[in-house]
C-alpha atoms as a PDB file:
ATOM      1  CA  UNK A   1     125.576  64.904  72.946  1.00  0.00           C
ATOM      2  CA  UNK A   2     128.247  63.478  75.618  1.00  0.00           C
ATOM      3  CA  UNK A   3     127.691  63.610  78.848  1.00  0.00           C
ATOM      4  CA  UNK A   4     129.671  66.296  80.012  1.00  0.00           C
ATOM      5  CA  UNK A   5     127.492  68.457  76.871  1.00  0.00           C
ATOM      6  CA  UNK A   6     124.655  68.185  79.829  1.00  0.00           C
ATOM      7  CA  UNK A   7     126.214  69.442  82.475  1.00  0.00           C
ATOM      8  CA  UNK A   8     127.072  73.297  83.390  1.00  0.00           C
ATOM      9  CA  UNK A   9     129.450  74.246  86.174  1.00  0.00           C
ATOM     10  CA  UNK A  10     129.735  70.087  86.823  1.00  0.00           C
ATOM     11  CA  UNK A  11     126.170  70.094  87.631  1.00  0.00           C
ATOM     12  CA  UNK A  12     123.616  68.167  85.135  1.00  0.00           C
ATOM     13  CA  UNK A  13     121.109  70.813  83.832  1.00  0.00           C
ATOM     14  CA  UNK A  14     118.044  69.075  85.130  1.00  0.00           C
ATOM     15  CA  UNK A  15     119.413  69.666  88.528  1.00  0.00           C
ATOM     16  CA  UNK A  16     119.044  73.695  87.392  1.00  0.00           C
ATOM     17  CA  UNK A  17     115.586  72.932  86.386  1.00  0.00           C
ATOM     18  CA  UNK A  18     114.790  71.200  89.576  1.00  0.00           C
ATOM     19  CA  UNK A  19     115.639  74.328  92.009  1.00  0.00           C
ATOM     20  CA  UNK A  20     113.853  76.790  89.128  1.00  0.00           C
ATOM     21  CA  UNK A  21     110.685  74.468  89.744  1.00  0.00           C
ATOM     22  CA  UNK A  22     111.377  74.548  93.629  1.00  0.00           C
ATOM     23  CA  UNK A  23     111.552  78.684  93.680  1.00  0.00           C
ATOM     24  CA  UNK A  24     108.573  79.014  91.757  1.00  0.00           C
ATOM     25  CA  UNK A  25     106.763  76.418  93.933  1.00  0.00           C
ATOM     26  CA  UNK A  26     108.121  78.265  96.951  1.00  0.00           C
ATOM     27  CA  UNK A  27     106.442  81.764  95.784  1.00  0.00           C
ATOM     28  CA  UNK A  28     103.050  80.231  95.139  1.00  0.00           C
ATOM     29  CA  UNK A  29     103.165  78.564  98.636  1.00  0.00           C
ATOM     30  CA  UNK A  30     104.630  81.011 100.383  1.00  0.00           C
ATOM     31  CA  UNK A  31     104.379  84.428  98.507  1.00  0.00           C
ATOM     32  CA  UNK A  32     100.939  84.184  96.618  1.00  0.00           C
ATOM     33  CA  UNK A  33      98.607  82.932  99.366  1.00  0.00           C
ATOM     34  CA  UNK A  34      97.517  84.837 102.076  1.00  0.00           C
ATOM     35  CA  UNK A  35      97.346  83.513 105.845  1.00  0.00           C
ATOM     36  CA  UNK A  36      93.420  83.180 107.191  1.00  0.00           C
ATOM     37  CA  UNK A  37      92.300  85.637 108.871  1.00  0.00           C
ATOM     38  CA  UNK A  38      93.153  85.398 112.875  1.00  0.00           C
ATOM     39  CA  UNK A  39      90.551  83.920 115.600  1.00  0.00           C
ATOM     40  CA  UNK A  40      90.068  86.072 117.833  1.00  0.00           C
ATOM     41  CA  UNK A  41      90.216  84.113 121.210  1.00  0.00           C
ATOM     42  CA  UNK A  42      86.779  84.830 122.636  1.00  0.00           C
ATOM     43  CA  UNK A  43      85.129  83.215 119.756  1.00  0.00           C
ATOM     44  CA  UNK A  44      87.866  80.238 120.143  1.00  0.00           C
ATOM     45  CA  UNK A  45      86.549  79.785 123.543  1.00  0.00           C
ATOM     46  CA  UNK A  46      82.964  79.547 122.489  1.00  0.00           C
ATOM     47  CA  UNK A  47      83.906  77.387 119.977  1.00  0.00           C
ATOM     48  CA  UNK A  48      85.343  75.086 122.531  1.00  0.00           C
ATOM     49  CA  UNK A  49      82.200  74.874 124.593  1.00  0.00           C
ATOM     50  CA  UNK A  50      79.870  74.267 122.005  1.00  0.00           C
ATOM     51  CA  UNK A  51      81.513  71.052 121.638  1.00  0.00           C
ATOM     52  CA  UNK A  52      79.277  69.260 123.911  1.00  0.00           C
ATOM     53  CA  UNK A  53      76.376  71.909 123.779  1.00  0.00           C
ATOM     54  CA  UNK A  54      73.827  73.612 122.344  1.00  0.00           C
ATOM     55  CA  UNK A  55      74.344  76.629 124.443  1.00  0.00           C
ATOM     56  CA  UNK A  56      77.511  79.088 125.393  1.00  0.00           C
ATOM     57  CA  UNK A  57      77.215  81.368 128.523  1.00  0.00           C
ATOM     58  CA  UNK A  58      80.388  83.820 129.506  1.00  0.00           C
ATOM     59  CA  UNK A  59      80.756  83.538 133.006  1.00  0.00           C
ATOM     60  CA  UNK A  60      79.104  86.909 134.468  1.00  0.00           C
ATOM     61  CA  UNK A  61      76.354  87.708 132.063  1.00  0.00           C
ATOM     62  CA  UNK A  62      73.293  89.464 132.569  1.00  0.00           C
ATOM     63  CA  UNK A  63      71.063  86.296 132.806  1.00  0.00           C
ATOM     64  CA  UNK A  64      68.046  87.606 130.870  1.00  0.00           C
ATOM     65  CA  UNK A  65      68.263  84.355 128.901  1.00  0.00           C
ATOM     66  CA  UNK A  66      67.587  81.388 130.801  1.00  0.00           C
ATOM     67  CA  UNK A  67      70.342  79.602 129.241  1.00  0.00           C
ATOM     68  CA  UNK A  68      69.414  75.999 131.289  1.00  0.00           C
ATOM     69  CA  UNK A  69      65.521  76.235 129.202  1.00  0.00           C
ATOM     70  CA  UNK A  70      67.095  77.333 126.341  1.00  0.00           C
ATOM     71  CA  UNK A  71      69.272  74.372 125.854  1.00  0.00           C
ATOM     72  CA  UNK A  72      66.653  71.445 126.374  1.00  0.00           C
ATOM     73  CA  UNK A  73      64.018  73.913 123.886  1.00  0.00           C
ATOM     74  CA  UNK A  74      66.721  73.697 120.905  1.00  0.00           C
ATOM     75  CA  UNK A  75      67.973  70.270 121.577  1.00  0.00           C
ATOM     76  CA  UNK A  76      69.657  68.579 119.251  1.00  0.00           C
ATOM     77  CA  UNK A  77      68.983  71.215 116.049  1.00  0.00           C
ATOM     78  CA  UNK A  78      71.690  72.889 113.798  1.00  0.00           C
ATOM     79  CA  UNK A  79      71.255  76.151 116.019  1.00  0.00           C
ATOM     80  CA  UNK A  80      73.789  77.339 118.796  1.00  0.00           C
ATOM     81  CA  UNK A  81      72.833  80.114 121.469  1.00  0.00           C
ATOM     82  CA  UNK A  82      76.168  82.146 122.531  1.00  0.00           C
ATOM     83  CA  UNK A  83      75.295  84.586 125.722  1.00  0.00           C
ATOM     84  CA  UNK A  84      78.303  86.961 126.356  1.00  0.00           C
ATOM     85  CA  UNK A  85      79.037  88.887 129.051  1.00  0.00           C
ATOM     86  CA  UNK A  86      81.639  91.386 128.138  1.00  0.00           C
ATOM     87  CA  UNK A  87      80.868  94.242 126.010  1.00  0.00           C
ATOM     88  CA  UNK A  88      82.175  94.488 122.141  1.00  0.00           C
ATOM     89  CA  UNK A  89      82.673  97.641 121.751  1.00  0.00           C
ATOM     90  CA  UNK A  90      86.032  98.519 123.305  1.00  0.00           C
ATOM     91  CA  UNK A  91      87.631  95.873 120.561  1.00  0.00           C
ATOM     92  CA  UNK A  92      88.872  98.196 118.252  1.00  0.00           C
ATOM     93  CA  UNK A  93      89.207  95.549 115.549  1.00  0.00           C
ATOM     94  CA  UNK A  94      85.734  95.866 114.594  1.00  0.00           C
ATOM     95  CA  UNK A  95      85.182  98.061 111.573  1.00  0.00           C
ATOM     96  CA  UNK A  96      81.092  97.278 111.602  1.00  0.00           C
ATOM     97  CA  UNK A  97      78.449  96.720 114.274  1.00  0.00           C
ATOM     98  CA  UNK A  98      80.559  94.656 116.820  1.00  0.00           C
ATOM     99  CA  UNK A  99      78.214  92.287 117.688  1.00  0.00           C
ATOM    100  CA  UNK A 100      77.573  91.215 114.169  1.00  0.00           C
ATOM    101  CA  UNK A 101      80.926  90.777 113.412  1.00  0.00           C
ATOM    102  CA  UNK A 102      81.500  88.827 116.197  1.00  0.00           C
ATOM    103  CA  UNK A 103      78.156  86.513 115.644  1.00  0.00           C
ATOM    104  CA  UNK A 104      79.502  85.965 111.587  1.00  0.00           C
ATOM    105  CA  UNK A 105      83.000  85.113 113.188  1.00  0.00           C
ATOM    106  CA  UNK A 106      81.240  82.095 115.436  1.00  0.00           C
ATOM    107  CA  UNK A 107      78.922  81.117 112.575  1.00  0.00           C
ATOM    108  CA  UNK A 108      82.071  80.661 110.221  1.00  0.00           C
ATOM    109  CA  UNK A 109      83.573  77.975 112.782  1.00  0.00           C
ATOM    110  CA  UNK A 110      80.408  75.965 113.226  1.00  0.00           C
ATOM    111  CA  UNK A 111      79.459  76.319 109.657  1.00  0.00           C
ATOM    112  CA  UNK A 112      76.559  73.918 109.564  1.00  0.00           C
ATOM    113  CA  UNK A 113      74.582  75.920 111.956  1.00  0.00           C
ATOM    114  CA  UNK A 114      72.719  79.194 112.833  1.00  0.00           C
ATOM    115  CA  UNK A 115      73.616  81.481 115.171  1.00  0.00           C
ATOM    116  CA  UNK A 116      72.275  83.241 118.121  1.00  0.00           C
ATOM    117  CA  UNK A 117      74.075  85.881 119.985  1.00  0.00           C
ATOM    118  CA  UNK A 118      73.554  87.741 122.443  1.00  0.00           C
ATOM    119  CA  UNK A 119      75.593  90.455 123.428  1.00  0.00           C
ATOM    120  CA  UNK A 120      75.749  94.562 125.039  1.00  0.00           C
ATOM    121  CA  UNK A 121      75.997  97.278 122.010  1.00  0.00           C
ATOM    122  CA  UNK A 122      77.067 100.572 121.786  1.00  0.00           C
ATOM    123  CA  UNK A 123      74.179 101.827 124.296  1.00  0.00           C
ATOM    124  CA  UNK A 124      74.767  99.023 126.982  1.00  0.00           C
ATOM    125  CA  UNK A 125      71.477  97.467 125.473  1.00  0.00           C
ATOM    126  CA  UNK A 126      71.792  93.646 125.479  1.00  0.00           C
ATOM    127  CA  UNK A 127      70.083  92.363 122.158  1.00  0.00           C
ATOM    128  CA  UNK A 128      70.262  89.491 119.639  1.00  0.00           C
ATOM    129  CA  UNK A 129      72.501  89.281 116.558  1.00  0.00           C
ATOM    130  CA  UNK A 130      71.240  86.316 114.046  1.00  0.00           C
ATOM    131  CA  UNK A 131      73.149  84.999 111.387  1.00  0.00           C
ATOM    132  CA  UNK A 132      73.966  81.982 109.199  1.00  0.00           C
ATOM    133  CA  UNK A 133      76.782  79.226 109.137  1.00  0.00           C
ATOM    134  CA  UNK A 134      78.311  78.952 105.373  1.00  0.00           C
ATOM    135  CA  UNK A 135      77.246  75.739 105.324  1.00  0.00           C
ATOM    136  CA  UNK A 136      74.066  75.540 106.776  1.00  0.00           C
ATOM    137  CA  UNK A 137      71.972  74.087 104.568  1.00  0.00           C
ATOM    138  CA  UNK A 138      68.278  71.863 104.170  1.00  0.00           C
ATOM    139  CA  UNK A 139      69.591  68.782 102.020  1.00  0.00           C
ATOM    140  CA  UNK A 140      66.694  68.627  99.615  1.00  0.00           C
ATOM    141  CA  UNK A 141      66.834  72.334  99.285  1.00  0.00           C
ATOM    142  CA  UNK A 142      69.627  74.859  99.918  1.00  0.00           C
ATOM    143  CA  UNK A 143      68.480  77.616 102.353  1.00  0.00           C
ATOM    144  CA  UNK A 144      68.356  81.036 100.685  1.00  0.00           C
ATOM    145  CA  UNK A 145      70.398  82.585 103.753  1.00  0.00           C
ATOM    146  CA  UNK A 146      69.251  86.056 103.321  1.00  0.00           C
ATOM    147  CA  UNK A 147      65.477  84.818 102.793  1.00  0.00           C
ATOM    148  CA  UNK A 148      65.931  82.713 105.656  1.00  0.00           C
ATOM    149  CA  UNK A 149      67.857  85.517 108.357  1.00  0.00           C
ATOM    150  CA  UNK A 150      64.855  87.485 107.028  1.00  0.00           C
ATOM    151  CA  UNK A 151      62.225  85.375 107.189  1.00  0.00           C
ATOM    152  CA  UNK A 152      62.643  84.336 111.052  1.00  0.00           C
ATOM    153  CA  UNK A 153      64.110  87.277 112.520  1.00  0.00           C
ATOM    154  CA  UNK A 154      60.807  88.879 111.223  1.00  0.00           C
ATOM    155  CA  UNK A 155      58.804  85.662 113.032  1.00  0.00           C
ATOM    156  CA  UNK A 156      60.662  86.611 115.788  1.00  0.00           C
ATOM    157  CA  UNK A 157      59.763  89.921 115.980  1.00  0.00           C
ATOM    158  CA  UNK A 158      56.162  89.743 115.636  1.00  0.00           C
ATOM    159  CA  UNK A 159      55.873  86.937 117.934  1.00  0.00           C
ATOM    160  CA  UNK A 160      57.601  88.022 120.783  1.00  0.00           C
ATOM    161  CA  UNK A 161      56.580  91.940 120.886  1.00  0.00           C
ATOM    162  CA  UNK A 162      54.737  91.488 124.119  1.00  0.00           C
ATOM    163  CA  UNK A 163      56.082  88.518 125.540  1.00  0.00           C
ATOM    164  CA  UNK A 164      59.746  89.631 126.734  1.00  0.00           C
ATOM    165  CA  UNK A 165      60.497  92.462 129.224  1.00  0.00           C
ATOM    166  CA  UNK A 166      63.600  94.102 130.159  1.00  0.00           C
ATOM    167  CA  UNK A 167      65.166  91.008 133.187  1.00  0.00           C
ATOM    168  CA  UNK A 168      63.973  87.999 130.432  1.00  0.00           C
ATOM    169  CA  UNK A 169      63.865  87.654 126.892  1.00  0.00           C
ATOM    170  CA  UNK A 170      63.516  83.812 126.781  1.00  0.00           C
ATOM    171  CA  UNK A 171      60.839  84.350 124.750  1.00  0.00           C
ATOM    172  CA  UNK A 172      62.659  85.564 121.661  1.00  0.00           C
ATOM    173  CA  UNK A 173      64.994  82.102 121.522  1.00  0.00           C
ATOM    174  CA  UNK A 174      61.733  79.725 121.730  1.00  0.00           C
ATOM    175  CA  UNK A 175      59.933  81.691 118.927  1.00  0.00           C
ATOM    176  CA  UNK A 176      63.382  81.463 116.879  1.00  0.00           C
ATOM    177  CA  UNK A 177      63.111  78.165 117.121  1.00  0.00           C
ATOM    178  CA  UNK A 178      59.684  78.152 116.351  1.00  0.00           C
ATOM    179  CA  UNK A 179      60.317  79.642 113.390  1.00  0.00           C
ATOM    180  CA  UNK A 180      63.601  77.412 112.874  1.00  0.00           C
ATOM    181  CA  UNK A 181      61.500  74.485 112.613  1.00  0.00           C
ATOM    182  CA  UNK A 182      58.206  76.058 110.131  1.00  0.00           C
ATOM    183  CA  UNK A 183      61.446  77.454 107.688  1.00  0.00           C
ATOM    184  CA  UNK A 184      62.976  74.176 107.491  1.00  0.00           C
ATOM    185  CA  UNK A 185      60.836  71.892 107.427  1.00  0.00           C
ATOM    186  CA  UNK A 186      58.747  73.370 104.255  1.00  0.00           C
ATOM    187  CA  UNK A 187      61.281  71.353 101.890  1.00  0.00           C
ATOM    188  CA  UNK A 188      62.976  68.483 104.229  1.00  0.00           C
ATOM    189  CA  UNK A 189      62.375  65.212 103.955  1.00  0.00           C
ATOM    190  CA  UNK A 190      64.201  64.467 106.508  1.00  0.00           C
ATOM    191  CA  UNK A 191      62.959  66.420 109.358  1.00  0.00           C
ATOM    192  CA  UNK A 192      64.989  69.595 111.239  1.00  0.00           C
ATOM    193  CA  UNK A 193      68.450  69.943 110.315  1.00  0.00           C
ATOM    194  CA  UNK A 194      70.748  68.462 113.399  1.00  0.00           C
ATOM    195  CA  UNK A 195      73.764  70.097 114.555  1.00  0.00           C
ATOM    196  CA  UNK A 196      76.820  68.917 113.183  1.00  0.00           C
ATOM    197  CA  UNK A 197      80.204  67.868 115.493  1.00  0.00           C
ATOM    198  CA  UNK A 198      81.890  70.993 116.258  1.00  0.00           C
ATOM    199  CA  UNK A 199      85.947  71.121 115.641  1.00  0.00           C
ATOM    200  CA  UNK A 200      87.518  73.897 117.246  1.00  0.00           C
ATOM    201  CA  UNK A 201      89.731  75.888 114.936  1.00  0.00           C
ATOM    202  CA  UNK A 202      93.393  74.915 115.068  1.00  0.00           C
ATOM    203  CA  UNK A 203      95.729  77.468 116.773  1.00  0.00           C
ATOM    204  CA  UNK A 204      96.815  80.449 114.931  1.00  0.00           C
ATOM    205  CA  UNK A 205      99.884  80.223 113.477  1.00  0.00           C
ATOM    206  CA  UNK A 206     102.535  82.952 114.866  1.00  0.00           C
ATOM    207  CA  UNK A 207     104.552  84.665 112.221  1.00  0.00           C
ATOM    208  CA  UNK A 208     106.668  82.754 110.363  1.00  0.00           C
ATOM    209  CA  UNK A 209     110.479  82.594 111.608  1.00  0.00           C
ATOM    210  CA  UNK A 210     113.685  83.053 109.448  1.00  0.00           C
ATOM    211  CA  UNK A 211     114.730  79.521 110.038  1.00  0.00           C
ATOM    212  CA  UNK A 212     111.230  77.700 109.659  1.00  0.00           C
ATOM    213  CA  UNK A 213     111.265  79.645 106.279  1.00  0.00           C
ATOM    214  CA  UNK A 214     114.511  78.240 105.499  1.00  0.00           C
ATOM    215  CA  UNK A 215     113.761  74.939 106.436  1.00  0.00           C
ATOM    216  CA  UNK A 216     110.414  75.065 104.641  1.00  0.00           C
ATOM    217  CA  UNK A 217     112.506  76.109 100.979  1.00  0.00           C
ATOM    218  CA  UNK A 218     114.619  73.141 101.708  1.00  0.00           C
ATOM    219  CA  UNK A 219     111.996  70.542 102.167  1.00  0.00           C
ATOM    220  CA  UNK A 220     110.521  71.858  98.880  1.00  0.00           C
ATOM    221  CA  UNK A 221     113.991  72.098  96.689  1.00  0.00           C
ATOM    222  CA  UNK A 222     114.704  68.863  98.177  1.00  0.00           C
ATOM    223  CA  UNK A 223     111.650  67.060  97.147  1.00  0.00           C
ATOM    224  CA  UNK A 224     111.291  68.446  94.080  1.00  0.00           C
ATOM    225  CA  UNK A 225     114.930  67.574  93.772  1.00  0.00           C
ATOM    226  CA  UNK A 226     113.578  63.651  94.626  1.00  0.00           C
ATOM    227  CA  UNK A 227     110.842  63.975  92.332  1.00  0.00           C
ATOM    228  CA  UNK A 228     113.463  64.466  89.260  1.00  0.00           C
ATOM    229  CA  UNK A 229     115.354  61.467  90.290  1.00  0.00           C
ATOM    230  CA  UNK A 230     112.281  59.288  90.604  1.00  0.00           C
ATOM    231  CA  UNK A 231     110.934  60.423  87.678  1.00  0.00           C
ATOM    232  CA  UNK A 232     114.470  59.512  85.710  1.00  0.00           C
ATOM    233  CA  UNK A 233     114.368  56.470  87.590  1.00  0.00           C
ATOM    234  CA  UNK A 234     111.051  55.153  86.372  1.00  0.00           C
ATOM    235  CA  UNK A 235     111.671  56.668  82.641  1.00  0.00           C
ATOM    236  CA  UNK A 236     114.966  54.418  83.152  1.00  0.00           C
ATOM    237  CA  UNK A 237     113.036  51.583  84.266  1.00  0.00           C
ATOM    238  CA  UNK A 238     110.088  51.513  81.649  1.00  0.00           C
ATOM    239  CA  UNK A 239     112.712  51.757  79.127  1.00  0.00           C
ATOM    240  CA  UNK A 240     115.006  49.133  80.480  1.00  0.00           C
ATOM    241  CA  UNK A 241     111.156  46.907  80.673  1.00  0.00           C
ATOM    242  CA  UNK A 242     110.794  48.208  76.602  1.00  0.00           C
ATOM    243  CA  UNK A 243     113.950  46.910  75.718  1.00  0.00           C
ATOM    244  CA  UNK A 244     114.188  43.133  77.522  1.00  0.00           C
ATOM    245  CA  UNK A 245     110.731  43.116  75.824  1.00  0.00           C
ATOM    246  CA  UNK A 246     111.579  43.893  72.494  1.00  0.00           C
ATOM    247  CA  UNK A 247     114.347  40.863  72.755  1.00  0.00           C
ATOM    248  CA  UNK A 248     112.526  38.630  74.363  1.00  0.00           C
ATOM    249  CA  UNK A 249     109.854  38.644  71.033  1.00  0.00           C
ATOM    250  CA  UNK A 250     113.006  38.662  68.972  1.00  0.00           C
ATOM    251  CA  UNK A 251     114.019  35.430  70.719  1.00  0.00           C
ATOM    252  CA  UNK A 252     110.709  33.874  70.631  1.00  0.00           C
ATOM    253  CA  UNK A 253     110.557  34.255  66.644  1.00  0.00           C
ATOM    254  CA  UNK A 254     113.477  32.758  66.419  1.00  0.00           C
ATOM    255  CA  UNK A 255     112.554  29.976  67.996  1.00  0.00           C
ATOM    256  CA  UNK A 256     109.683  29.568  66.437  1.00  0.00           C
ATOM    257  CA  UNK A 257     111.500  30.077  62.999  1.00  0.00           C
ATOM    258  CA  UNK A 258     113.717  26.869  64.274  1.00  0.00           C
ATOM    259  CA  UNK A 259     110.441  25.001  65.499  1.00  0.00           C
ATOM    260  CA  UNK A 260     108.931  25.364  61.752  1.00  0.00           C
ATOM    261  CA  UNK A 261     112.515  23.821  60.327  1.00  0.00           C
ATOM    262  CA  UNK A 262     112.303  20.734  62.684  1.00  0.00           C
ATOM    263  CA  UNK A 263     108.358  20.233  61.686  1.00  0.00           C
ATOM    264  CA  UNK A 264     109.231  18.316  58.482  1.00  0.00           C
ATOM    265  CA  UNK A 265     111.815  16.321  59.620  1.00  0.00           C
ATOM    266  CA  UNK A 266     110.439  15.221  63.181  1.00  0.00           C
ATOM    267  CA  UNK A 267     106.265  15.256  62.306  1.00  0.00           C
ATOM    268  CA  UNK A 268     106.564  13.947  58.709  1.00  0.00           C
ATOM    269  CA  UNK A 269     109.702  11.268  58.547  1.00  0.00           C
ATOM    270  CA  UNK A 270     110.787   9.134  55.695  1.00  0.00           C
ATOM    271  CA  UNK A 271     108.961   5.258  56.176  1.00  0.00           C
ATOM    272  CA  UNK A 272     111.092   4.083  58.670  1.00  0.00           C
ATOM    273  CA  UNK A 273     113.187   1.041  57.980  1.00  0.00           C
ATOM    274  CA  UNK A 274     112.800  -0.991  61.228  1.00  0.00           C
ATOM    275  CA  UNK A 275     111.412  -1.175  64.225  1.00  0.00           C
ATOM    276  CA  UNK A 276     114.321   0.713  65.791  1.00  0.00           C
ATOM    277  CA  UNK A 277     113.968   3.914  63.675  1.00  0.00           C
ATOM    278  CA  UNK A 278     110.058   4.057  64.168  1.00  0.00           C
ATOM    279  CA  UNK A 279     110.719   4.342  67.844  1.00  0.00           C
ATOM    280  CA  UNK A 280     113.447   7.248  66.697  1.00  0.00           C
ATOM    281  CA  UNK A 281     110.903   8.921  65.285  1.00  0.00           C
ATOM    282  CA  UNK A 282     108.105   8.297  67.556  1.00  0.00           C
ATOM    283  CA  UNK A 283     110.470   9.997  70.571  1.00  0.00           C
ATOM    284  CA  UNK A 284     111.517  12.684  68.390  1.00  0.00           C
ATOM    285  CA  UNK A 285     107.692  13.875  67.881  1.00  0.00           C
ATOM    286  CA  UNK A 286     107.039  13.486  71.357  1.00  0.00           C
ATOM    287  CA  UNK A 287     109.423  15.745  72.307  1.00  0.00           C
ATOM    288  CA  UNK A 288     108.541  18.297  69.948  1.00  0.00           C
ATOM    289  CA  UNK A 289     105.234  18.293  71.167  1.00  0.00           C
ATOM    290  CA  UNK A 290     106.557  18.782  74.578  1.00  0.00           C
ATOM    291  CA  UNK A 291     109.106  21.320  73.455  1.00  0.00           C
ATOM    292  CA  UNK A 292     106.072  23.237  71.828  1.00  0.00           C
ATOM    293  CA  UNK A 293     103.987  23.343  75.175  1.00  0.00           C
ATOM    294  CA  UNK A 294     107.544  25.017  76.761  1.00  0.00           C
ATOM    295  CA  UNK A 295     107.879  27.335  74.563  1.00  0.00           C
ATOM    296  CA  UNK A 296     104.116  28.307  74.658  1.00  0.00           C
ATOM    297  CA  UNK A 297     104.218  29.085  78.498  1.00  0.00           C
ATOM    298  CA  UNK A 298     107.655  30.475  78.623  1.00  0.00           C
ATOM    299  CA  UNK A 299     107.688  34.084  79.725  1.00  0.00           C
ATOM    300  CA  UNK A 300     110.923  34.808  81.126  1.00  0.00           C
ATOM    301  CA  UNK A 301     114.603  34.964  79.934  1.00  0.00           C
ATOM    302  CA  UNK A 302     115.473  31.692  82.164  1.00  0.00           C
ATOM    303  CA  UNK A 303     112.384  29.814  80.816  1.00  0.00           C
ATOM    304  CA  UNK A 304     113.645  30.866  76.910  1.00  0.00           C
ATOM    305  CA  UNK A 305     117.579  29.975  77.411  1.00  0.00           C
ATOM    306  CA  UNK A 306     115.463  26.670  79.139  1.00  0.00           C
ATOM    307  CA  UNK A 307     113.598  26.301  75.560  1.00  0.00           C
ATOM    308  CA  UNK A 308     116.785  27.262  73.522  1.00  0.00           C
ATOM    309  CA  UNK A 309     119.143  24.394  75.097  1.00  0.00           C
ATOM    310  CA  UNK A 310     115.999  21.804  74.577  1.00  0.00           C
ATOM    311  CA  UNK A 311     115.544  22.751  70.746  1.00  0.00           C
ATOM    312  CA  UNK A 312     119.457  22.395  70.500  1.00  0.00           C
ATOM    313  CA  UNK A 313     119.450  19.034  72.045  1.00  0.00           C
ATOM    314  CA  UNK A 314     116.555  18.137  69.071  1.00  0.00           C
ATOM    315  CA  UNK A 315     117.945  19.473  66.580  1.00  0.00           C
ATOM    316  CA  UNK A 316     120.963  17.532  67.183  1.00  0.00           C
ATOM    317  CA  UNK A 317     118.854  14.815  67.526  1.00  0.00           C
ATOM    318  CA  UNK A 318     117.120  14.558  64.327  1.00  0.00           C
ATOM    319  CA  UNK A 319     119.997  14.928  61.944  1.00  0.00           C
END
């Protein structure tokens, strides 16, 4: 098949195949996956300042949890305390209980913790949401999260019934921790899980424009345009390495073939006649020795022609 066999409209049929591969590539980026959900922008700015602590506080809050004890009691453990100020249920987002959407949202961004949060419900009451980072887990034994929400909120309760009245409910974060500590450290070898660096979640991304979707199909045609070529480029190349191969063992037998010819002649002479014609002889093995040391470390097409003129020059020699 010519050339111009491959090509439709002028235009080489992988090029068609290229720009198929680039639409379908665009759908599955583009069409088939789903943006993440949205942060809302309170629990971004927890997020951000439970960079450097253990505990958040909203400007305004009730104070009923001393948030200054609270932070040296927990330390340096995988739990964060979140105290908010501003009530949850005007947000009209919230399909559930408020509150423990809002306390799941947190505990998805600093996913190797727990989390405490306290916040007003629907009755103006301010109470404790607990939940569970995805991540959180005791390395010699993964925490059961529902056992484990369970198990201390239940701690909690029983240990704090009379010790927390309506102005300070301190009491129910230093039994949670408490309990924090008996839960996991049953399996641990290695102590209390330790919070882990908190990375604020990147900025959500606005809708996406007519021109950045433009650009973003080019880029992809483009480079899977690129990828064609290379790919041609390196099939061309491999072969191109194939074929100087191939002719460099064809050389190399022949050679060889030439080397086996001169053997008799220059390794096993007629008795020479005179002292003259013993030294003939004695220079023609010697180079044929040599030549067969060349030949053995020759590798490239210079280092062959090289060998070839050197075998000429000896065979010329020994006739």
């Amino acid at each position: 098949m010519s050339a111009r066999d491959k090509r439709w409209l002028g235009v080489p049929r992988w090029l068609y195949g290229a720009v198929a591969l680039g639409v379908v590539a665009c759908f599955l980026v583009f069409g088939a996956s789903s943006p993440p959900p949205p942060v809302s922008a309170q629990a971004r700015k927890v997020v951000e300042g439970l960079r450097t602590t253990s505990v958040y506080e909203e400007p305004g809050g009730p104070g009923i949890v001393d948030a200054r004890r609270s932070r040296e009691l927990i330390g340096d453990r995988a739990i964060v305390l979140v105290l908010l100020a501003r009530p949850l249920v005007d947000d009209t987002t919230y399909r559930t209980d408020p509150r423990a959407e809002r306390c799941a949202e947190i505990a998805g961004l600093v996913a190797t913790s727990v989390v405490i949060l306290y916040a007003f419900d629907d009755d103006g009451e301010y109470d404790a949401e607990y939940c569970v980072g995805p991540e959180f887990a005791n390395p010699a034994n993964p925490v059961d999260q529902e056992d484990y929400v369970s198990g201390v909120v239940g701690g909690v309760n029983l240990g704090t019934h009379f010790r927390v009245t309506d102005t300070d409910r301190f009491a129910e974060v230093e039994e949670y921790v408490y309990t924090f500590d008996q839960y996991t450290m049953r399996d641990s070898p290695n102590g209390v899980p330790r919070r882990g660096v908190v990375v604020p979640p990147p900025p959500t991304p606005d809708a996406l424009q007519a021109r950045q979707v433009a650009l973003a199909l080019g880029g992809i045609l483009a480079g899977t345009v690129a990828l064609f070529v290379l790919l041609r480029a390196a099939g061309a190349f491999a072969g191109g390495r194939r074929t100087r191969a191939a002719a460099s063992r064809t050389r190399t037998e022949e050679i060889g073939t030439r080397l086996n010819r001169l053997a008799d002649t220059v390794l096993h002479p007629v008795r020479p006649a005179n002292a003259r014609a013993a030294r003939r002889q004695a220079d023609l093995a010697e180079r044929y020795v040599l030549l067969l040391r060349d030949v053995e470390s020759a590798r490239t097409a210079a280092e062959l022609t090289e060998v070839e003129g050197e075998l000429s020059e000896l065979e010329q020699a020994a006739r």
